[in-house]
Protein backbone atom coordinates (compact mmCIF):
# COMPACT_ATOMS: atom_id res chain seq x y z
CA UNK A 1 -82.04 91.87 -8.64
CA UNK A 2 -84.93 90.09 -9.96
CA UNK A 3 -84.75 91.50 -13.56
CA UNK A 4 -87.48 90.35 -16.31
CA UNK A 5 -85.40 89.87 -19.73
CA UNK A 6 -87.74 91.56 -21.67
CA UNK A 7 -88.35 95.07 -19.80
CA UNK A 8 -85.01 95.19 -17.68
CA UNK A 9 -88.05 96.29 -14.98
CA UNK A 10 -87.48 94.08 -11.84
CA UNK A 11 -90.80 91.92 -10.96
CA UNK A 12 -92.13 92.14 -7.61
CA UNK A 13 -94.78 89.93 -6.43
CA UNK A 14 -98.20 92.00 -6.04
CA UNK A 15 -100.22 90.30 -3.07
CA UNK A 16 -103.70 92.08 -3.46
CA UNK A 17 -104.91 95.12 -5.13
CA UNK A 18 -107.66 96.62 -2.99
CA UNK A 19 -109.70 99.20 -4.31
CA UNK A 20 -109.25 101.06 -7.38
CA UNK A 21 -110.39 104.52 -5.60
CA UNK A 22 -108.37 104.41 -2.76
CA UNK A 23 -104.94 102.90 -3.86
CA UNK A 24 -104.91 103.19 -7.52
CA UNK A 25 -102.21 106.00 -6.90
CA UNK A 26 -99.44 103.01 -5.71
CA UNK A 27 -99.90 101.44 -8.66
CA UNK A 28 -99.56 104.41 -10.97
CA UNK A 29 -96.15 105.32 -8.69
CA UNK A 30 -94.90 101.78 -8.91
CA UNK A 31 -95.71 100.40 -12.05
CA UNK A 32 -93.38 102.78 -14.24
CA UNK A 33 -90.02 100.99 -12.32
CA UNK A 34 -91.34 97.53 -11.45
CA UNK A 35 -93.26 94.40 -13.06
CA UNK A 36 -96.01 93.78 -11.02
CA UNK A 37 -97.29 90.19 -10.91
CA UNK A 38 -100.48 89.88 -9.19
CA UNK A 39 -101.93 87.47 -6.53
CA UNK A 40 -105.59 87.72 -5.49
CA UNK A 41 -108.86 85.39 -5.86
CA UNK A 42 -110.42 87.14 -8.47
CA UNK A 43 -109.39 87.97 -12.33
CA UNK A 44 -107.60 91.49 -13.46
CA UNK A 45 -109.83 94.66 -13.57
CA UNK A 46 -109.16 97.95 -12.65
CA UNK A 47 -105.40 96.50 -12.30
CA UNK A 48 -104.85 95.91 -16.03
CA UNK A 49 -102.68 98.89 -16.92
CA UNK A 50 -100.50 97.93 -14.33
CA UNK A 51 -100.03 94.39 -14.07
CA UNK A 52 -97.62 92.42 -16.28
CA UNK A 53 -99.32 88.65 -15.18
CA UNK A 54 -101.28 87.28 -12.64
CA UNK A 55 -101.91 84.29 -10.54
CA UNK A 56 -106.23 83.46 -9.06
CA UNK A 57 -105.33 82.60 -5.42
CA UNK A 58 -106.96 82.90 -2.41
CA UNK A 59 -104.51 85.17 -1.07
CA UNK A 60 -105.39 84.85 2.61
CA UNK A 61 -104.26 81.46 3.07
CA UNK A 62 -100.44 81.28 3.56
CA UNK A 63 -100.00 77.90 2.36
CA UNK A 64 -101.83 78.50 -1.07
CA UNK A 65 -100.36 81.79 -1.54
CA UNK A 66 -96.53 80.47 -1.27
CA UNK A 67 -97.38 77.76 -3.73
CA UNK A 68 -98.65 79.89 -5.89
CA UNK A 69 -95.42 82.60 -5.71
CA UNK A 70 -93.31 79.56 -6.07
CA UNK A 71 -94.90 78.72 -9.52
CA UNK A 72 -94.35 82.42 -10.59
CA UNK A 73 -90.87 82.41 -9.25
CA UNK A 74 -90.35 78.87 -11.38
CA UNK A 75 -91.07 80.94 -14.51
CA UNK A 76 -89.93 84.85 -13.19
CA UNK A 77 -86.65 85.93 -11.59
CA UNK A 78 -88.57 88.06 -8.55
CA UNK A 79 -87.19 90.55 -6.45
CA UNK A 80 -89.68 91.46 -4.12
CA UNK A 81 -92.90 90.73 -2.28
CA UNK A 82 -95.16 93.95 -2.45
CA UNK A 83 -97.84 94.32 0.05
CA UNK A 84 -100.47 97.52 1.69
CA UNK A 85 -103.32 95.55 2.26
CA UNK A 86 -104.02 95.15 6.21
CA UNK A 87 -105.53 92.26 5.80
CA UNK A 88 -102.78 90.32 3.63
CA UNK A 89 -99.32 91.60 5.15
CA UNK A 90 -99.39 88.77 6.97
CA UNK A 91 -99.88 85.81 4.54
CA UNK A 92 -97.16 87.90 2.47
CA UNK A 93 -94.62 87.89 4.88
CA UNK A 94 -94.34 83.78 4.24
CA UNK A 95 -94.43 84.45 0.92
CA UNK A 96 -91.25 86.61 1.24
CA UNK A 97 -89.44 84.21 3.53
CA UNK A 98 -90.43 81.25 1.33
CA UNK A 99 -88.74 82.81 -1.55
CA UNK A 100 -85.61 84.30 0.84
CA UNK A 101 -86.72 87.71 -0.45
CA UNK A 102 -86.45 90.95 1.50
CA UNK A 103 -89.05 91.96 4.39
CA UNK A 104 -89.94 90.53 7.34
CA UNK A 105 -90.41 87.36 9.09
CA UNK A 106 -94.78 86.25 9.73
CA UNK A 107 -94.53 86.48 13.56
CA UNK A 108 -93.09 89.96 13.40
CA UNK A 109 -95.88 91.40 11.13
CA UNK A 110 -98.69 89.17 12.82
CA UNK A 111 -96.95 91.40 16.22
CA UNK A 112 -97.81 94.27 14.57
CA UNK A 113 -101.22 92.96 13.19
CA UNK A 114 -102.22 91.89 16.87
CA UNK A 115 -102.72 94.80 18.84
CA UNK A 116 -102.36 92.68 22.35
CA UNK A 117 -98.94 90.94 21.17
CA UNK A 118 -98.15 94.96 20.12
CA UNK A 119 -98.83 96.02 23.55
CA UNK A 120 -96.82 93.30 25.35
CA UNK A 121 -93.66 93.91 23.16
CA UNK A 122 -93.79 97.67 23.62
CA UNK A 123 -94.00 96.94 27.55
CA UNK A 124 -91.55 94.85 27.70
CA UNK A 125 -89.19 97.52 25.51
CA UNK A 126 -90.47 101.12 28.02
CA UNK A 127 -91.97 102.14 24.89
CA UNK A 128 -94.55 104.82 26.21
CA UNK A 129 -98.27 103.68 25.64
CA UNK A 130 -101.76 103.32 27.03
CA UNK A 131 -102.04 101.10 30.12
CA UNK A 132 -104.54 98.06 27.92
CA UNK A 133 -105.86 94.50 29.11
CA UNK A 134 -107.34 92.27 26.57
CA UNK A 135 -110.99 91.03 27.61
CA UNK A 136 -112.93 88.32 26.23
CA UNK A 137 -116.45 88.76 27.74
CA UNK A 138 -118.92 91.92 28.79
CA UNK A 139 -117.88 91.17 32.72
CA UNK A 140 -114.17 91.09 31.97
CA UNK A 141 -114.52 94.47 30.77
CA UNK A 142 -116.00 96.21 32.89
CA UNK A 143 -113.64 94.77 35.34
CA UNK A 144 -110.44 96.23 33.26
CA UNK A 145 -112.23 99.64 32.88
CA UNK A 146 -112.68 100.20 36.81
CA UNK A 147 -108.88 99.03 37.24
CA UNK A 148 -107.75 101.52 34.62
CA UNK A 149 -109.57 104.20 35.66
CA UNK A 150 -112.62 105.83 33.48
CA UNK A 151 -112.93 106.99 30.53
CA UNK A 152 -111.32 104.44 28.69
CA UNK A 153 -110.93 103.14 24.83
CA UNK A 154 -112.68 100.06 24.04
CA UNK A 155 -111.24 98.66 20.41
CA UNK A 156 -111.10 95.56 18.71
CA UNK A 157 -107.99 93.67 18.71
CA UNK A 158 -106.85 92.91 15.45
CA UNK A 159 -108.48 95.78 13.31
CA UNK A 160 -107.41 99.25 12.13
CA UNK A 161 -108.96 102.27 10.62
CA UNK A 162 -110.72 103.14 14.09
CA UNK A 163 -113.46 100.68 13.02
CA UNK A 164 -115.21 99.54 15.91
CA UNK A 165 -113.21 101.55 18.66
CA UNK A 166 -115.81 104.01 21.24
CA UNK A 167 -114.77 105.62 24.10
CA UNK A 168 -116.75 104.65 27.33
CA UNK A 169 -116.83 107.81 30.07
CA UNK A 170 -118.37 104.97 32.56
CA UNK A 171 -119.84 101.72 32.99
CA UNK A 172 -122.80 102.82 31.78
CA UNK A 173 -121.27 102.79 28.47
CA UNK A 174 -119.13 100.18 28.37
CA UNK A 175 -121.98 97.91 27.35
CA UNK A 176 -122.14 99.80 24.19
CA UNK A 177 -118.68 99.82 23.75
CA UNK A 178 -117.99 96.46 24.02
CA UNK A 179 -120.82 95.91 21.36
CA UNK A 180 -119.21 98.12 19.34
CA UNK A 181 -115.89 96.52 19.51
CA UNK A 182 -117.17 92.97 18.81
CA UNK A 183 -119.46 93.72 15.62
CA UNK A 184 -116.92 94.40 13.06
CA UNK A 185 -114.80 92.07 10.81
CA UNK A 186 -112.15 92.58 8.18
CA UNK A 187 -111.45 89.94 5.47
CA UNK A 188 -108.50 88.61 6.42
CA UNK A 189 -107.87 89.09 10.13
CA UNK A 190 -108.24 87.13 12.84
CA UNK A 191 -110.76 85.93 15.03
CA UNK A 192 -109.39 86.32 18.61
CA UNK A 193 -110.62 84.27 21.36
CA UNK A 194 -109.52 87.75 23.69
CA UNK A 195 -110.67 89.96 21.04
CA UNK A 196 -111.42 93.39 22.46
CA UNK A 197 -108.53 95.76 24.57
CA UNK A 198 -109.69 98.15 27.17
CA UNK A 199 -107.58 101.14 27.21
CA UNK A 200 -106.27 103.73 29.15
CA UNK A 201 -107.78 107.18 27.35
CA UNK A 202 -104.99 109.53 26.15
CA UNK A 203 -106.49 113.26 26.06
CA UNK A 204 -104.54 114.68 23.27
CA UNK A 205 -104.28 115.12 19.32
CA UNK A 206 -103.88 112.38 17.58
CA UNK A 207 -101.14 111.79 14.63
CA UNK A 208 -99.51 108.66 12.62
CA UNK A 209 -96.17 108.49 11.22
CA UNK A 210 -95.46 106.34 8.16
CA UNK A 211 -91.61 105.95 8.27
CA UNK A 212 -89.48 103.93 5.75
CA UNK A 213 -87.05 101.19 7.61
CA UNK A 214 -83.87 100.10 5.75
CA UNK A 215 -80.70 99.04 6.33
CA UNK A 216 -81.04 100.08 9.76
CA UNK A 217 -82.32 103.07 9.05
CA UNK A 218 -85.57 104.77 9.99
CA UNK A 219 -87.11 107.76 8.46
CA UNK A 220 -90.56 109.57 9.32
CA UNK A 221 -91.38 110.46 5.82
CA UNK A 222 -95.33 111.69 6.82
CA UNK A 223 -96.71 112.85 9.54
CA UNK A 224 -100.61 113.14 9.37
CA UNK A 225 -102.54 115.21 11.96
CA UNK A 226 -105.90 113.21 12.28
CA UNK A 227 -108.90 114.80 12.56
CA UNK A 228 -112.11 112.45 14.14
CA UNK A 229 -115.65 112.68 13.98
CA UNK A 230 -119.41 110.63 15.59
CA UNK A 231 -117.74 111.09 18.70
CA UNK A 232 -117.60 108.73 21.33
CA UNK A 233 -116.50 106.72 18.31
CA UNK A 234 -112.97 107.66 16.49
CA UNK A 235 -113.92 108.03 12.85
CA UNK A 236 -111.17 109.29 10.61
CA UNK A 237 -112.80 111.85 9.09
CA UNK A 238 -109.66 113.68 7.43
CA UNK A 239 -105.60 113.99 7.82
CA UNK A 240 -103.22 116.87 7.40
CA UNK A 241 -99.53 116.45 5.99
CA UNK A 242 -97.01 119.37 6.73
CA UNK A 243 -94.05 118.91 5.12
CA UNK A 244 -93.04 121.44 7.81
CA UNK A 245 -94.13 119.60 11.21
CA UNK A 246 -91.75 120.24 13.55
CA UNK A 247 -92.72 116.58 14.77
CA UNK A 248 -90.87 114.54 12.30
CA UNK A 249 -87.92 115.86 13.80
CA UNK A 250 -89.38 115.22 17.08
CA UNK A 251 -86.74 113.93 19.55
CA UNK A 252 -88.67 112.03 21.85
CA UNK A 253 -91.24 110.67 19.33
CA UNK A 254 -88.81 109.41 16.15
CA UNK A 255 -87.34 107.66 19.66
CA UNK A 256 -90.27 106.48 20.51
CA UNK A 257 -90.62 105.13 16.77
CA UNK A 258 -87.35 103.47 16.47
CA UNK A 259 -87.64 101.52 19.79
CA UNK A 260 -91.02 100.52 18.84
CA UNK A 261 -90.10 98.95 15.81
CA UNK A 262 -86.65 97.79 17.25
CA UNK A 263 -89.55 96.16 20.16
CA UNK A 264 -91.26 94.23 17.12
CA UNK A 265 -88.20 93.00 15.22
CA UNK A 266 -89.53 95.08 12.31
CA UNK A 267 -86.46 96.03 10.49
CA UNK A 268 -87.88 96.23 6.29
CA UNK A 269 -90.68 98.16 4.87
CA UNK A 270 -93.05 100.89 5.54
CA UNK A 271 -95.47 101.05 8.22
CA UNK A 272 -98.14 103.27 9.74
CA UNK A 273 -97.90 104.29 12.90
CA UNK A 274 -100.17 106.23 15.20
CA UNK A 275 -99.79 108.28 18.13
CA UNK A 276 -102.02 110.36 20.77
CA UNK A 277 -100.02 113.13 21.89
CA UNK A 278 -100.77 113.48 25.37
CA UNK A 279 -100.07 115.73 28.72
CA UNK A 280 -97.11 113.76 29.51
CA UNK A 281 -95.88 113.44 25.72
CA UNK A 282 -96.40 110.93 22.63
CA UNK A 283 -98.17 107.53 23.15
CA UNK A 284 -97.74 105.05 20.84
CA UNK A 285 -101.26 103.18 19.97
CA UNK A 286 -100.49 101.07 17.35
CA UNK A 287 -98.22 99.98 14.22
CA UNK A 288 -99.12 98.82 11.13
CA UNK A 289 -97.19 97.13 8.85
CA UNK A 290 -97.78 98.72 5.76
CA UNK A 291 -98.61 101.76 4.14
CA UNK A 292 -100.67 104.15 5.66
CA UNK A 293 -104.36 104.31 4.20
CA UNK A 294 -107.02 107.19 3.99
CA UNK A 295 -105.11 108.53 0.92
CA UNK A 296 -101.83 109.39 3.51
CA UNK A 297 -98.91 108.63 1.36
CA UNK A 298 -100.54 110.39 -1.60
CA UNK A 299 -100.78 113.27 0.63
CA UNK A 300 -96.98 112.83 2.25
CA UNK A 301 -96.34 112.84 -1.98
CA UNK A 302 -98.14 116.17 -2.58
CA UNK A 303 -96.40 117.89 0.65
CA UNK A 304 -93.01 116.50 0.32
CA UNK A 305 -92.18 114.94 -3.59
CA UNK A 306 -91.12 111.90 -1.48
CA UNK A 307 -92.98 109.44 -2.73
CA UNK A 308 -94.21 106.89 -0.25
CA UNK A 309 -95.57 104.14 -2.37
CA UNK A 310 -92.45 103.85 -4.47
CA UNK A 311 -90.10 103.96 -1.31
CA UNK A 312 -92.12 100.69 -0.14
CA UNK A 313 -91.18 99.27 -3.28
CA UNK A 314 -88.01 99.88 -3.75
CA UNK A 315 -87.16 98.30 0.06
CA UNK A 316 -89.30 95.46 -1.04
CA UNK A 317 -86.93 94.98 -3.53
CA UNK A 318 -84.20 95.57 -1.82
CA UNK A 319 -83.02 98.38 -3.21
CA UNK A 320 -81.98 102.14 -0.99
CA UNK A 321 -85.16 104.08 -1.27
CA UNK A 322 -85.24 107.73 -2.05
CA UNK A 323 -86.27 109.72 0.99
CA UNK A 324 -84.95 113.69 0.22
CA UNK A 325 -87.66 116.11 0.49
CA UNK A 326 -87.92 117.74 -2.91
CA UNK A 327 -90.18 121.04 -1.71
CA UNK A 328 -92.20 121.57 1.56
CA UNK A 329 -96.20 122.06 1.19
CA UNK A 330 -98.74 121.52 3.23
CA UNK A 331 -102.04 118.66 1.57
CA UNK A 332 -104.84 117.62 3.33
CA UNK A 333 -107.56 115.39 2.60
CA UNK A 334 -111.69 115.49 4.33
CA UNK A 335 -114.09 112.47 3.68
CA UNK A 336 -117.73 113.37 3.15
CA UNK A 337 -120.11 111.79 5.18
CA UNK A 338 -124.33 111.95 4.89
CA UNK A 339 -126.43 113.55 7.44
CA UNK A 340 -127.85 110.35 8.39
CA UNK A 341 -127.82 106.50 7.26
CA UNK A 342 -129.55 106.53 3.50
CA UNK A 343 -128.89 104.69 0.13
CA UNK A 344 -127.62 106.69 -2.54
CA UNK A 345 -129.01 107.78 -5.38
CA UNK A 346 -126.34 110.09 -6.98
CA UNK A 347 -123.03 112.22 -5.79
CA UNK A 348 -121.67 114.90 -7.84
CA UNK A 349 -118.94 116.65 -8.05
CA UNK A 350 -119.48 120.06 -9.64
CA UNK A 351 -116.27 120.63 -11.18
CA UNK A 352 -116.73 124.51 -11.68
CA UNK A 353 -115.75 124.72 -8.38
CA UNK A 354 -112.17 123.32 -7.93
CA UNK A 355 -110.61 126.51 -7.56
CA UNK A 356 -107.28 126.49 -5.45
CA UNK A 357 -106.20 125.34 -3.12
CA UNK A 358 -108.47 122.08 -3.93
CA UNK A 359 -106.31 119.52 -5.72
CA UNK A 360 -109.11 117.00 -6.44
CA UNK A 361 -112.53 116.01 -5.87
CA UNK A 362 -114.04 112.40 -5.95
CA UNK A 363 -116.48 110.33 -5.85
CA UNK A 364 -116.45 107.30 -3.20
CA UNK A 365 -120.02 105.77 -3.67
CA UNK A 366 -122.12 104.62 -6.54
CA UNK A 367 -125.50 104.46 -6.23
CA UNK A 368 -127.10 101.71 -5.00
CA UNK A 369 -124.56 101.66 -1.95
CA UNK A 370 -126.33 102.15 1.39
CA UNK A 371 -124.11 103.72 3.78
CA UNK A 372 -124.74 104.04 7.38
CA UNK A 373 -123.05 105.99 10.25
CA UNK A 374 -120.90 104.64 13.45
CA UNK A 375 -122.23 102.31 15.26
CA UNK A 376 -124.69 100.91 12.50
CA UNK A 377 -121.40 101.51 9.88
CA UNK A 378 -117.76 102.70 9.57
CA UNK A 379 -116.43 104.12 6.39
CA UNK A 380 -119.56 105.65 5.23
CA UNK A 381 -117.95 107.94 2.94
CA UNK A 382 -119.52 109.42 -0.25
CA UNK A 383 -116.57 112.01 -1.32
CA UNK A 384 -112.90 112.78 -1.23
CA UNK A 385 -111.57 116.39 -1.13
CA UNK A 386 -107.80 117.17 -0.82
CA UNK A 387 -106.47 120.53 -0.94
CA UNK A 388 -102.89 121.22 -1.89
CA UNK A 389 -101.55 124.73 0.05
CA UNK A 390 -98.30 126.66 1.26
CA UNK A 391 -99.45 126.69 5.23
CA UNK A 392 -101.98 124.85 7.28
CA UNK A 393 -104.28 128.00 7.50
CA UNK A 394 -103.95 127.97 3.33
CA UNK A 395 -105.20 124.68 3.06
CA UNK A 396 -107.74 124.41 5.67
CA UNK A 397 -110.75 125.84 3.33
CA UNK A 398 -114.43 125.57 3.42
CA UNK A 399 -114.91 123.16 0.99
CA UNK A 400 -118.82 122.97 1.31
CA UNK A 401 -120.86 122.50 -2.36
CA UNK A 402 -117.86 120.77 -3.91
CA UNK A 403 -119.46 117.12 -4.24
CA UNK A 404 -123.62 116.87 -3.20
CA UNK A 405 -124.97 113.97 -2.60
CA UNK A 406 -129.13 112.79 -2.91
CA UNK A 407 -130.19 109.67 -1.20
CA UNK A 408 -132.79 107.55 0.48
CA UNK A 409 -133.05 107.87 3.92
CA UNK A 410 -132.83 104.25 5.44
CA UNK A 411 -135.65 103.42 8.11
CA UNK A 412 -134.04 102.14 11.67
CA UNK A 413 -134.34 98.84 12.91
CA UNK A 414 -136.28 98.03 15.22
CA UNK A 415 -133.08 97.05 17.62
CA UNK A 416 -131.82 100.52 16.29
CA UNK A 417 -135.04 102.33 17.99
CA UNK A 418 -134.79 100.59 21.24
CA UNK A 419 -131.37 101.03 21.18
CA UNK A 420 -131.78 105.02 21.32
């Protein structure tokens, strides 16, 4: 069971911490039932409270990061490999295999990290999805978007979080699109040689389910109703969790969820997967192989009392995770963006007015921080507001005044200006 003598907590390797604002709440959830040892380049900070040891490793390179679990394993009797950063599940799924721990084997998560290989194993399975081609040049896509059909989704290949994915209504703006899809990285993924998928365009709401798989089990433990902003782009701009959706019970999409994963060979963990539900039902766009981001689990916590970050923990370390709903709420969560691209100067949150049903208010963006709007940015994200309600039309509020922002506006380039 991997049990430290000294706490009787069991130790699970930590493989990255990402940042302190947006996933300090799975430490706080974890940390009370599990060691955590962490593994990441740089030293302990915000961390500290919940870390029992660490190891400095470049955590992106497989090879470096097993040698480095080994030595802790040497020393530690682990249990588990712990992982929700999307660019490191990948690198931690050798880890776990290394050390014969519970998860999943590298080329199943690198399926799910690869949106082509996703595609192609979905196909193969009748998994219902968005006809896609991979491109690798300008010409190629345009060529995929006339065989599709306009408008279609242009979107980089191994990336999540919308970044870098426009809609295109015709060739006119595929150009664009294709730009789009090419100019943004993510520490840790891949580089593809056919790096951008031209997609069939789904008209429809769009959702994600992050389920819990164990023992053969799967269970849909949040379902998030996305809402999107700077169209054509797809900028998350806020999620709702009903404990109460009628979708988690879904037929035809927990279906479509199981074969999916069945498709991938994923079979341990918690992932995050997203739908478009269209005229002719749900369409599966992608899965990721970890917990869901944009503050989603802390949400699916809030609605349901299930809580998602210590569920991924506990099947990391092997052990039957919790999954009964202890009430039925309804949370949501909007991200506050600026009027236009500017540096900031200061963000407040005037706390005289959290009145219910706002849970929480926060800041996102010191100043100094320039942030800048799709297609110049992604992410650009100066405040947090969740609200915490008995019904949707509860805890859909006008939540305007809560956090202000001042700024600098930022002058456009001069590609910027002959770009409009």
């Amino acid at each position: 069971m991997g049990l430290d003598a000294e706490s009787g907590k069991p130790l699970l390797l930590l493989i990255g911490s990402s940042s302190k604002r947006n996933r300090e709440f799975i430490l706080r959830s974890v940390a009370p039932r599990y060691r955590l040892w962490l593994l990441q380049p740089a030293e302990v900070s915000w961390e500290a409270p919940y870390v029992a040891g660490n190891t400095v490793v470049d955590n992106t390179d497989a090879v470096k990061l097993v040698e480095a679990a080994r030595e802790v394993a040497a020393r530690h009797d682990v249990a588990g490999v712990f992982c929700y950063d999307e660019g490191l599940v990948w690198p931690a799924a050798f880890v776990s295999q290394a050390l014969g721990l519970p998860g999943n084997p590298p080329e199943v998560i690198a399926a799910c990290r690869d949106k082509n290989a996703t595609r192609v194993a979905l196909d193969e399975a009748g998994v219902p999805q968005p006809i896609s081609i991979g491109v690798a040049s300008l010409d190629e896509a345009l060529a995929a978007a006339d065989k599709i059909g306009y408008p279609v989704v242009l979107k980089p290949r191994g990336l999540a979080g919308s970044m870098g994915v426009k809609l295109a209504a015709g060739p006119g703006e595929v150009t664009a699109a294709y730009a789009a899809a090419t100019a943004v990285s993510y520490p840790g993924v891949p580089v593809y040689e056919v790096s951008v998928l031209v997609e069939e365009y789904v008209d429809g709401p769009e959702i994600s389910v992050d389920a819990v798989f164990y023992g053969g089990n799967c269970v849909p433990l949040a379902l998030a109703r996305k809402r999107v902003g700077f169209a054509p782009f797809f900028e998350e701009v806020g999620h709702l969790v009903d404990a109460a959706d009628p979708l988690l019970t879904d037929p035809e999409l927990v279906d479509a969820l199981r074969r999916a994963h069945e498709a991938l060979g994923f079979h341990t963990g918690v992932t995050h997967t997203e739908f478009r539900l269209g005229p002719r039902g749900p369409r599966l766009l992608e899965v990721n192989a970890r917990l869901g981001g944009d503050m989603i689990p802390y949400l699916g916590h809030l609605a349901t009392g299930v809580d998602l970050a210590l569920a991924a923990a506990d099947v990391a370390a092997g052990r039957e995770p919790d999954t009964a709903f202890t009430h039925r709420k309804v949370a949501t969560v909007a991200f506050l963006y600026p009027e236009r691209d500017l540096t900031v100067e200061t963000v407040t949150v005037h706390e005289d007015r959290l009145t219910p049903p706002v849970h929480s208010a926060e800041v996102l963006a010191d100043p100094g921080a320039v942030l800048r709007l799709p297609p110049r940015g992604y992410i650009a994200r100066y405040g947090r507001i969740i609200t915490l309600a008995d019904t949707p039309e509860e805890a859909q509020v006008d939540t305007a005044g809560i956090i202000e922002i001042t700024g600098r506006p930022l002058e456009a380039t001069p590609a910027e200006v002959a770009a409009r």
